[in-house]
N, C-alpha and C. Protein backbone atom coordinates (compact mmCIF):
# COMPACT_ATOMS: atom_id res chain seq x y z
N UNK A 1 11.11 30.77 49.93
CA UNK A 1 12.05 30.17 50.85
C UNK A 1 11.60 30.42 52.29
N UNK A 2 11.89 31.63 52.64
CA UNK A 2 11.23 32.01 54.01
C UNK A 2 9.93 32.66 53.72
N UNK A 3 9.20 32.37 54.94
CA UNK A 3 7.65 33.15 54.36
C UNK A 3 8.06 34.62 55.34
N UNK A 4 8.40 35.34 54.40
CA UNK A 4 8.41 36.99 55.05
C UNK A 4 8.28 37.59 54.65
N UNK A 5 7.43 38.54 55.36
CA UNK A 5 6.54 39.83 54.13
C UNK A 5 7.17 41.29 54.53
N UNK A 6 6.70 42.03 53.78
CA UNK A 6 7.30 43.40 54.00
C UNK A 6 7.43 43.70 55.22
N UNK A 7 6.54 43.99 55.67
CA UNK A 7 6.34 44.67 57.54
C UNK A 7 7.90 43.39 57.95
N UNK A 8 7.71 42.20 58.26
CA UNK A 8 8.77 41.76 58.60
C UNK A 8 9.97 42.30 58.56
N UNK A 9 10.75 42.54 57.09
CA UNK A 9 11.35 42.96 56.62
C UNK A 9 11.66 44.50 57.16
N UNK A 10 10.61 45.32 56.75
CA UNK A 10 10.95 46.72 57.61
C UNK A 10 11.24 46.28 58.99
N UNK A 11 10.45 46.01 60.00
CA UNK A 11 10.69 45.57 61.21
C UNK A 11 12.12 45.42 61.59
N UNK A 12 13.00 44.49 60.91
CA UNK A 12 14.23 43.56 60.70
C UNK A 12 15.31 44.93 60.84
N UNK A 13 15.21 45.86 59.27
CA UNK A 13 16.03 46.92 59.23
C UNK A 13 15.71 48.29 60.23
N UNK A 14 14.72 48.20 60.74
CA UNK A 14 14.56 49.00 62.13
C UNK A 14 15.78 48.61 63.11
N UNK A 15 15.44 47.52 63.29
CA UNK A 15 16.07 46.98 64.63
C UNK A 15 17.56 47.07 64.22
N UNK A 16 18.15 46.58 62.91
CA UNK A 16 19.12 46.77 63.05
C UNK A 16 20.20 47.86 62.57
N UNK A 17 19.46 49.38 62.39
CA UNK A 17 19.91 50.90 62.00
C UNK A 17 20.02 51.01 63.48
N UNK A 18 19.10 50.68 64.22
CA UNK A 18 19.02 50.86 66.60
C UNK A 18 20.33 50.20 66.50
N UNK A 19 20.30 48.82 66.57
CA UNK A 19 21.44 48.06 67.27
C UNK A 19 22.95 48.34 66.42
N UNK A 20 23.28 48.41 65.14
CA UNK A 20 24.43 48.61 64.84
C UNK A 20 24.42 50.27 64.35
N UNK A 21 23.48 50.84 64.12
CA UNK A 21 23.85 52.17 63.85
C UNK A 21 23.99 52.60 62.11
N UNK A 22 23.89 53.96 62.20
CA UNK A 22 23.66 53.75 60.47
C UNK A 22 25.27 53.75 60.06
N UNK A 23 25.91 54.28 60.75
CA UNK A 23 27.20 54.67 60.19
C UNK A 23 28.17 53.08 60.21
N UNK A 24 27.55 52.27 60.61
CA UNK A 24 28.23 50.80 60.32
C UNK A 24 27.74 49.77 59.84
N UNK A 25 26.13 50.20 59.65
CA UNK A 25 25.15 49.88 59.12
C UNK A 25 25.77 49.12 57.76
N UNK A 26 26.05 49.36 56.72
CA UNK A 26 26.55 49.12 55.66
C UNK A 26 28.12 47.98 55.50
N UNK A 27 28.86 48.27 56.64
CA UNK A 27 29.52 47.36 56.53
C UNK A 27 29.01 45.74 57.15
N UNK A 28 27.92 45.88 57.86
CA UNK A 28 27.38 45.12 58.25
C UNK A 28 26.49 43.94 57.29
N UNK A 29 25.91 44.86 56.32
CA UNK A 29 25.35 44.03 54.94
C UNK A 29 26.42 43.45 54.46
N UNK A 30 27.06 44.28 54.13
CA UNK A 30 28.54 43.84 53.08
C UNK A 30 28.89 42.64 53.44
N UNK A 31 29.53 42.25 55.21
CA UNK A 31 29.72 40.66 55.69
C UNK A 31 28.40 39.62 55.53
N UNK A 32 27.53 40.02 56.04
CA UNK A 32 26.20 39.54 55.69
C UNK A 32 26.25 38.69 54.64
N UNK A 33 25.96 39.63 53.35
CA UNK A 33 26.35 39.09 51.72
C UNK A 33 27.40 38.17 51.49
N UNK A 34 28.27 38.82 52.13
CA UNK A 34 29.40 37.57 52.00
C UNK A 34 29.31 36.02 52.55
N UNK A 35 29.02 36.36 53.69
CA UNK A 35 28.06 34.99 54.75
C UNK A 35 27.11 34.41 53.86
N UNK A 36 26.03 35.27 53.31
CA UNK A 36 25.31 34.52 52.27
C UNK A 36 25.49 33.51 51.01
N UNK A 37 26.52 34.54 50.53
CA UNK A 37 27.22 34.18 49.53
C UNK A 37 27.93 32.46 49.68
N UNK A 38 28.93 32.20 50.80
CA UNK A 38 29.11 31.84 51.01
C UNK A 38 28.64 30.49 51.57
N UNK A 39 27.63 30.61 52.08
CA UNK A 39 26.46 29.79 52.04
C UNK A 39 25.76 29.23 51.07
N UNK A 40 25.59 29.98 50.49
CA UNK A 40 25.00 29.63 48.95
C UNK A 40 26.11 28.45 47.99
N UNK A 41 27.18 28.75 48.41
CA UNK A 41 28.47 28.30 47.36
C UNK A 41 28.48 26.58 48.18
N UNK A 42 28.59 27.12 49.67
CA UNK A 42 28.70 25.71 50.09
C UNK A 42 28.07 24.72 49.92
N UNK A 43 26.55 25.07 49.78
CA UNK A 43 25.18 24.71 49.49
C UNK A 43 24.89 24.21 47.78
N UNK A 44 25.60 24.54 47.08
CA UNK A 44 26.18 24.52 45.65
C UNK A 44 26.78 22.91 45.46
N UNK A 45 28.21 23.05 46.05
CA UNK A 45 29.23 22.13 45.81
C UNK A 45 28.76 21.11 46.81
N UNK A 46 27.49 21.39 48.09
CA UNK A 46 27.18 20.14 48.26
C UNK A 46 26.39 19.27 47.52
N UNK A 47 25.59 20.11 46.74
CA UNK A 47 24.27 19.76 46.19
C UNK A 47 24.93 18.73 44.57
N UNK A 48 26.31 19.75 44.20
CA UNK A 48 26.89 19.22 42.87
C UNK A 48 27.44 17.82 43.51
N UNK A 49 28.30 17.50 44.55
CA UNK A 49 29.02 16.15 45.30
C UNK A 49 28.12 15.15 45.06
N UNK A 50 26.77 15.87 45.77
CA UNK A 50 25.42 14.84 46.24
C UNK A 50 25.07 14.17 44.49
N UNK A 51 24.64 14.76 43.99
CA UNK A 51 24.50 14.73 42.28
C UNK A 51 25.37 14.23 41.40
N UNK A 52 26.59 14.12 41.81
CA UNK A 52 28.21 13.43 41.73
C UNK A 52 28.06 12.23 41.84
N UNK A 53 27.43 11.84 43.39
CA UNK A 53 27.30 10.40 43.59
C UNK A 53 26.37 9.98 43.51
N UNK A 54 25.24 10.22 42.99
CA UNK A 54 23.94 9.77 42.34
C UNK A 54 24.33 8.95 40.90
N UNK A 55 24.89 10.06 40.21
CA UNK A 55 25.73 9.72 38.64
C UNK A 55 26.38 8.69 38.46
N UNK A 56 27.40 8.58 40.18
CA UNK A 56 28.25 7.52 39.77
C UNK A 56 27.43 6.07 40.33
N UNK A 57 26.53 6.06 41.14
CA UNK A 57 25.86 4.87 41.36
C UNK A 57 25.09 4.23 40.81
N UNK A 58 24.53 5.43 39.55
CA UNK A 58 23.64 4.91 38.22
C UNK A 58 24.60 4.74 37.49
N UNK A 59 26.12 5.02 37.01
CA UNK A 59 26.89 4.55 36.02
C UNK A 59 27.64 3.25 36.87
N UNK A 60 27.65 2.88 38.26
CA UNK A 60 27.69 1.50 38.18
C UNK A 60 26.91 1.03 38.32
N UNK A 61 25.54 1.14 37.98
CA UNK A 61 24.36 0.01 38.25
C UNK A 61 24.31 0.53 36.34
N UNK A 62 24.77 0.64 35.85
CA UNK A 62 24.78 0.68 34.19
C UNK A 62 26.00 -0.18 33.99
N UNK A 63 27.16 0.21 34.39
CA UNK A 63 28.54 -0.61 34.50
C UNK A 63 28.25 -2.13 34.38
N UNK A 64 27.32 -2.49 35.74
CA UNK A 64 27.19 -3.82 36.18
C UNK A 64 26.41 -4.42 35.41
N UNK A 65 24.95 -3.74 34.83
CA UNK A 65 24.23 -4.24 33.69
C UNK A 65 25.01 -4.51 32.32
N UNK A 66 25.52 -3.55 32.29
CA UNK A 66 26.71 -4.21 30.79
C UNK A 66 27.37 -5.39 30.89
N UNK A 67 27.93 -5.54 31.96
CA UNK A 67 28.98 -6.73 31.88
C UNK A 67 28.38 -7.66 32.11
N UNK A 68 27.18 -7.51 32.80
CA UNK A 68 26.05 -8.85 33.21
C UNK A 68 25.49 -9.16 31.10
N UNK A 69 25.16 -7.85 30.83
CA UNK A 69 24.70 -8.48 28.83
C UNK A 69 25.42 -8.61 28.50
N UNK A 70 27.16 -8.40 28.86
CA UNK A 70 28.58 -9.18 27.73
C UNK A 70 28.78 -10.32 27.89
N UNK A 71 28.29 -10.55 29.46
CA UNK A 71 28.50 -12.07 29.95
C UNK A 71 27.47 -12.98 29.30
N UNK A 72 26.18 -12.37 28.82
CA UNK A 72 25.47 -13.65 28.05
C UNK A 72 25.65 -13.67 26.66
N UNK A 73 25.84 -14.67 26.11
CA UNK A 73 26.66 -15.20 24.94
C UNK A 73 25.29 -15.75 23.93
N UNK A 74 24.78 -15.13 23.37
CA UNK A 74 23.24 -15.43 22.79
C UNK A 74 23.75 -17.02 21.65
N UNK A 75 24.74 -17.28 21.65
CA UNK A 75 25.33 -18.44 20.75
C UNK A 75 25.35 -19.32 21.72
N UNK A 76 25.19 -19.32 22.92
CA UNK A 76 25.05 -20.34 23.92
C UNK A 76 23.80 -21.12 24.18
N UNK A 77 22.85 -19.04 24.48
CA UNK A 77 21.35 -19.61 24.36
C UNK A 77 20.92 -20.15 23.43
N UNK A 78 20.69 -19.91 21.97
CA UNK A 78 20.99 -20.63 20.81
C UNK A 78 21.13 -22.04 20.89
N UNK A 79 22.19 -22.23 21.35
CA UNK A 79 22.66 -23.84 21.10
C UNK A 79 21.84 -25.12 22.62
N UNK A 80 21.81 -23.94 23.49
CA UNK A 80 20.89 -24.70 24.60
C UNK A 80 19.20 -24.80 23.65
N UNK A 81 19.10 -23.92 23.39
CA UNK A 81 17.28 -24.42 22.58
C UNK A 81 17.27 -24.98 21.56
N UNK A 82 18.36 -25.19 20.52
CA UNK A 82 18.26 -26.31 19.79
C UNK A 82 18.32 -27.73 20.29
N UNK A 83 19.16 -27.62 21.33
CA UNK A 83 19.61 -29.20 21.94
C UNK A 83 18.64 -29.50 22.60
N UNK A 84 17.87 -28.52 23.23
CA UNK A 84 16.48 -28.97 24.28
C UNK A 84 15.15 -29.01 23.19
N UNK A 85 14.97 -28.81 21.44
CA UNK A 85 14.24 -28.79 20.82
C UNK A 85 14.82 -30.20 20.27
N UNK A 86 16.15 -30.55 19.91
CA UNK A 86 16.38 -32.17 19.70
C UNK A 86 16.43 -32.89 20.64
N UNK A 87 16.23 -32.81 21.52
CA UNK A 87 15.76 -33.89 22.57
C UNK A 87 15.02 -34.82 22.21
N UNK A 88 13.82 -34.46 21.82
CA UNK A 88 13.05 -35.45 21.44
C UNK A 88 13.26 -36.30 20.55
N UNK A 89 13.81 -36.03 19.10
CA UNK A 89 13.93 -36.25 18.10
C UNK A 89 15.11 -37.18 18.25
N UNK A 90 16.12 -37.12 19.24
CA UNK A 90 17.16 -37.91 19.38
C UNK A 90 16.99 -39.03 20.33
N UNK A 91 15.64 -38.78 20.80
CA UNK A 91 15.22 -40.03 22.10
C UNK A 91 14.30 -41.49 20.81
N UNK A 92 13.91 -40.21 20.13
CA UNK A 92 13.07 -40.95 18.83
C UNK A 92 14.13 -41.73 17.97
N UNK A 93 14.97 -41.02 17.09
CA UNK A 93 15.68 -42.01 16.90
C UNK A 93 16.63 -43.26 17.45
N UNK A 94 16.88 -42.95 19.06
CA UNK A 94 17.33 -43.87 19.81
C UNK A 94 16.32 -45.25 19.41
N UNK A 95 15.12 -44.62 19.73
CA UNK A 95 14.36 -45.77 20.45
C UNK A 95 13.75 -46.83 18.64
N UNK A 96 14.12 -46.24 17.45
CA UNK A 96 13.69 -46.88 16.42
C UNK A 96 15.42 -47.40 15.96
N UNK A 97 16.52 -47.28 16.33
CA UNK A 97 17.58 -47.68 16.51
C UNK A 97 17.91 -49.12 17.29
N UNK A 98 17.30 -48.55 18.41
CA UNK A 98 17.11 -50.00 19.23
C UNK A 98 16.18 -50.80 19.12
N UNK A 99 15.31 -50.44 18.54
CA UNK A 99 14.25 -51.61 17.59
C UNK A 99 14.37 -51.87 16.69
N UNK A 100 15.34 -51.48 15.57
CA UNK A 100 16.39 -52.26 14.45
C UNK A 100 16.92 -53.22 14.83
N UNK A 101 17.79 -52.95 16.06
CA UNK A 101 19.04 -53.93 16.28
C UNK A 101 18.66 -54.88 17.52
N UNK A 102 17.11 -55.01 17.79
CA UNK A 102 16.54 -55.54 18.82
C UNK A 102 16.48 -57.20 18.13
N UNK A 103 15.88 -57.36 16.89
CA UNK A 103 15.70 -58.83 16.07
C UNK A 103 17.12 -59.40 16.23
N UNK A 104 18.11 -58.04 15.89
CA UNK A 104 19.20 -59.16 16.02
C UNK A 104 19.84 -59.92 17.44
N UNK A 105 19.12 -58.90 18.09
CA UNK A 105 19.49 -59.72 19.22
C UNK A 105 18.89 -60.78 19.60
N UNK A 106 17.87 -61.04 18.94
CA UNK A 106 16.76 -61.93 19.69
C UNK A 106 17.25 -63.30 18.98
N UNK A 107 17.99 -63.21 17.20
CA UNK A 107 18.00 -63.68 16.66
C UNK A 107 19.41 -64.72 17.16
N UNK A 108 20.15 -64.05 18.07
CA UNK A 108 21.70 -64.72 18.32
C UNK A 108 20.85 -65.60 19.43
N UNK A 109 21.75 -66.71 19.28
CA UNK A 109 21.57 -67.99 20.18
C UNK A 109 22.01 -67.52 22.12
N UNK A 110 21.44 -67.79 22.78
CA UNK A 110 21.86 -67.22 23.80
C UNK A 110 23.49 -67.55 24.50
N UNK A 111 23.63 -68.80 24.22
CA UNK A 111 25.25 -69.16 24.62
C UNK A 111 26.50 -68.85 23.40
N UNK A 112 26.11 -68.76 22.71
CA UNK A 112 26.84 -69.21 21.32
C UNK A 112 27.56 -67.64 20.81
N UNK A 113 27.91 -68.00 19.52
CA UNK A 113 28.16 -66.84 18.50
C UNK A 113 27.31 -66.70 17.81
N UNK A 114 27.14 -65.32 17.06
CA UNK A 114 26.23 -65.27 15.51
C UNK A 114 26.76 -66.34 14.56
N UNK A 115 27.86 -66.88 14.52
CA UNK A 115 28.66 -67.06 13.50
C UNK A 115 28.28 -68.19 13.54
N UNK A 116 28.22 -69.55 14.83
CA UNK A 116 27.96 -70.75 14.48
C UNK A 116 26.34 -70.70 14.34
N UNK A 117 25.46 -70.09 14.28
CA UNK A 117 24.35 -70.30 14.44
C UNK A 117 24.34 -70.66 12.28
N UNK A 118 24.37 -69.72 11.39
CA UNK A 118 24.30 -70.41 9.94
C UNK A 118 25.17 -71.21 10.02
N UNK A 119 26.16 -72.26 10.28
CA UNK A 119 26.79 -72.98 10.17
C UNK A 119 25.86 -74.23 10.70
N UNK A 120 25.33 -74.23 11.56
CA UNK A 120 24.46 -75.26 11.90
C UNK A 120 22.88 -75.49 10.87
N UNK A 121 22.91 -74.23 10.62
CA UNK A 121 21.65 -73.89 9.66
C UNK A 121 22.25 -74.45 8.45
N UNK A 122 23.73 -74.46 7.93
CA UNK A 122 23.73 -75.09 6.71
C UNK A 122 24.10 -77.12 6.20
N UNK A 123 24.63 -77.32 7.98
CA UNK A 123 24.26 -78.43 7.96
C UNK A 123 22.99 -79.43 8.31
N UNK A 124 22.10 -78.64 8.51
CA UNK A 124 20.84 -78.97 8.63
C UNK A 124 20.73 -79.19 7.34
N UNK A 125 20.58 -78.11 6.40
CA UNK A 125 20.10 -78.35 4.98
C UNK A 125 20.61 -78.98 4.48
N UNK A 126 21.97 -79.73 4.87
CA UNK A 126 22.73 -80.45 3.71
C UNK A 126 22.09 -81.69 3.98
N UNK A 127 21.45 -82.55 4.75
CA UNK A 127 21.28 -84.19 5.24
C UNK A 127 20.27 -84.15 4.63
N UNK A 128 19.68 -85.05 3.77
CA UNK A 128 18.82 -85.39 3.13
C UNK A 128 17.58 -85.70 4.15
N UNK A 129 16.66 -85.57 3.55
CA UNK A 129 14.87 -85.65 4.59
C UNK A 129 14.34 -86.64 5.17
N UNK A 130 14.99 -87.68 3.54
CA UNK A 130 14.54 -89.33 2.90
C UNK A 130 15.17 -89.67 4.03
N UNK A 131 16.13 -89.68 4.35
CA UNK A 131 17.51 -90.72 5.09
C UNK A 131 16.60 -90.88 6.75
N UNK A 132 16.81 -89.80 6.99
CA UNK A 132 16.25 -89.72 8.48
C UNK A 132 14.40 -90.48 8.66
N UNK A 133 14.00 -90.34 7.65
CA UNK A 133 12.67 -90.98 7.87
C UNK A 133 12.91 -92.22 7.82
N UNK A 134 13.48 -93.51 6.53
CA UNK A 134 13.78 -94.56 6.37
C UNK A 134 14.30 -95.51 7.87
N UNK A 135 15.74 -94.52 8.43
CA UNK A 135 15.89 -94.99 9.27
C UNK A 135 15.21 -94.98 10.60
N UNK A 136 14.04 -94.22 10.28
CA UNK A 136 13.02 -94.32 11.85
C UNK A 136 12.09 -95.17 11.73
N UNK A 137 11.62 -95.57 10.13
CA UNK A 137 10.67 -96.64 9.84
C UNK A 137 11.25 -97.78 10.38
N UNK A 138 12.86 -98.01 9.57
CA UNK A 138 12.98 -99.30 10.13
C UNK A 138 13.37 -99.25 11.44
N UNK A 139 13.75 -98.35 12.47
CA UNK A 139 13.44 -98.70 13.66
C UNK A 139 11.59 -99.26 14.29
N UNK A 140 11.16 -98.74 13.33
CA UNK A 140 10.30 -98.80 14.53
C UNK A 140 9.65 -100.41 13.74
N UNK A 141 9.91 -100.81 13.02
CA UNK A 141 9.39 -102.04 11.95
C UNK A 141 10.14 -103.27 13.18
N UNK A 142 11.03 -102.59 13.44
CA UNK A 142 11.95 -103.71 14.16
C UNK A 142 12.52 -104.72 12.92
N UNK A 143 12.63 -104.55 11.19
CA UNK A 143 12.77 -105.23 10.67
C UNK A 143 14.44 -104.48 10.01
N UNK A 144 14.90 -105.32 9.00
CA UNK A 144 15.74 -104.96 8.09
C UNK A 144 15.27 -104.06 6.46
N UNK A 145 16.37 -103.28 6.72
CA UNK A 145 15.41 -102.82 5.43
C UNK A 145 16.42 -101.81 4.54
C-alpha cells in the first residue's frame, strides 16, 4: 500500500513518543485505530455500493436482453421464411394460372358474351354447304336454275 520500510517506521514512532509523550502515547494509537478502522469500514460500504451498482446495471442490461428474446416470437420468424421461401412458387403458380385462363380469354369475342359465340357456331353448322354454293352459281350464271 504505502512503500515504507522499517527505518521509516522507527523514525515515525520517535517523533511521536517527543511530540505526544509516552504517557499518552497509547491513547493516541487507540484513536488512531479507530480512525483507521473507520476508514477502512467507509472504504468497505463504498466499495460494496460501487459493486451494488455495477450488479444492478448488468441485471438491467440482462433485464433488457430478456424482454428484447420474449419479444421475438420464433413462430413469426418461422412463418416470415416460409412465406419468403413460397414466394416463388406462388408467383409460379400465378403465372401457369394465368396461362390456363389466357385461351379463354382470347377465345371470347371481343364485344359479345361467351354464350352467344356457340350459338352462332351452331347455326353455322345447321345451313347446309349445297344451298349456299347453288345459289352463288346461279348468281353468277345470271340464269335460272
Amino acid at each position: 500500500m504505502f512503500d515504507i520500510g522499517w527505518t521509516e517506521i522507527l523514525i515515525i514512532a520517535v517523533v511521536a513518543i517527543i511530540v505526544v509523550g509516552p504517557k499518552d502515547l497509547p491513547r493516541m494509537l487507540r484513536s488512531l485505530g479507530r480512525y483507521a478502522g473507520q476508514l477502512r469500514r467507509t472504504a468497505g460500504e463504498f466499495r460494496s455500493q460501487f459493486d451494488d451498482a455495477i450488479r444492478e446495471s448488468e441485471l438491467d442490461e440482462l433485464r433488457s436482453t430478456l424482454s428484447d428474446v420474449s419479444d421475438l416470437n420464433p413462430i413469426n420468424q418461422i412463418k416470415d421464411s416460409v412465406n419468403e421461401s413460397m414466394a416463388p412458387l406462388k408467383e409460379t403458380a400465378e403465372d401457369i394460372k394465368s396461362s390456363i385462363e389466357a385461351p379463354d380469354l382470347d377465345a371470347k369475342p371481343a364485344g359479345g358474351d361467351v354464350s352467344e359465340k356457340p350459338a352462332r357456331k351452331k347455326k353455322t353448322a345447321a345451313k347446309p354447304k349445297s344451298k349456299p354454293k347453288a345459289e352463288t352459281s346461279a348468281a353468277k350464271s345470271g340464269g335460272e336454275g
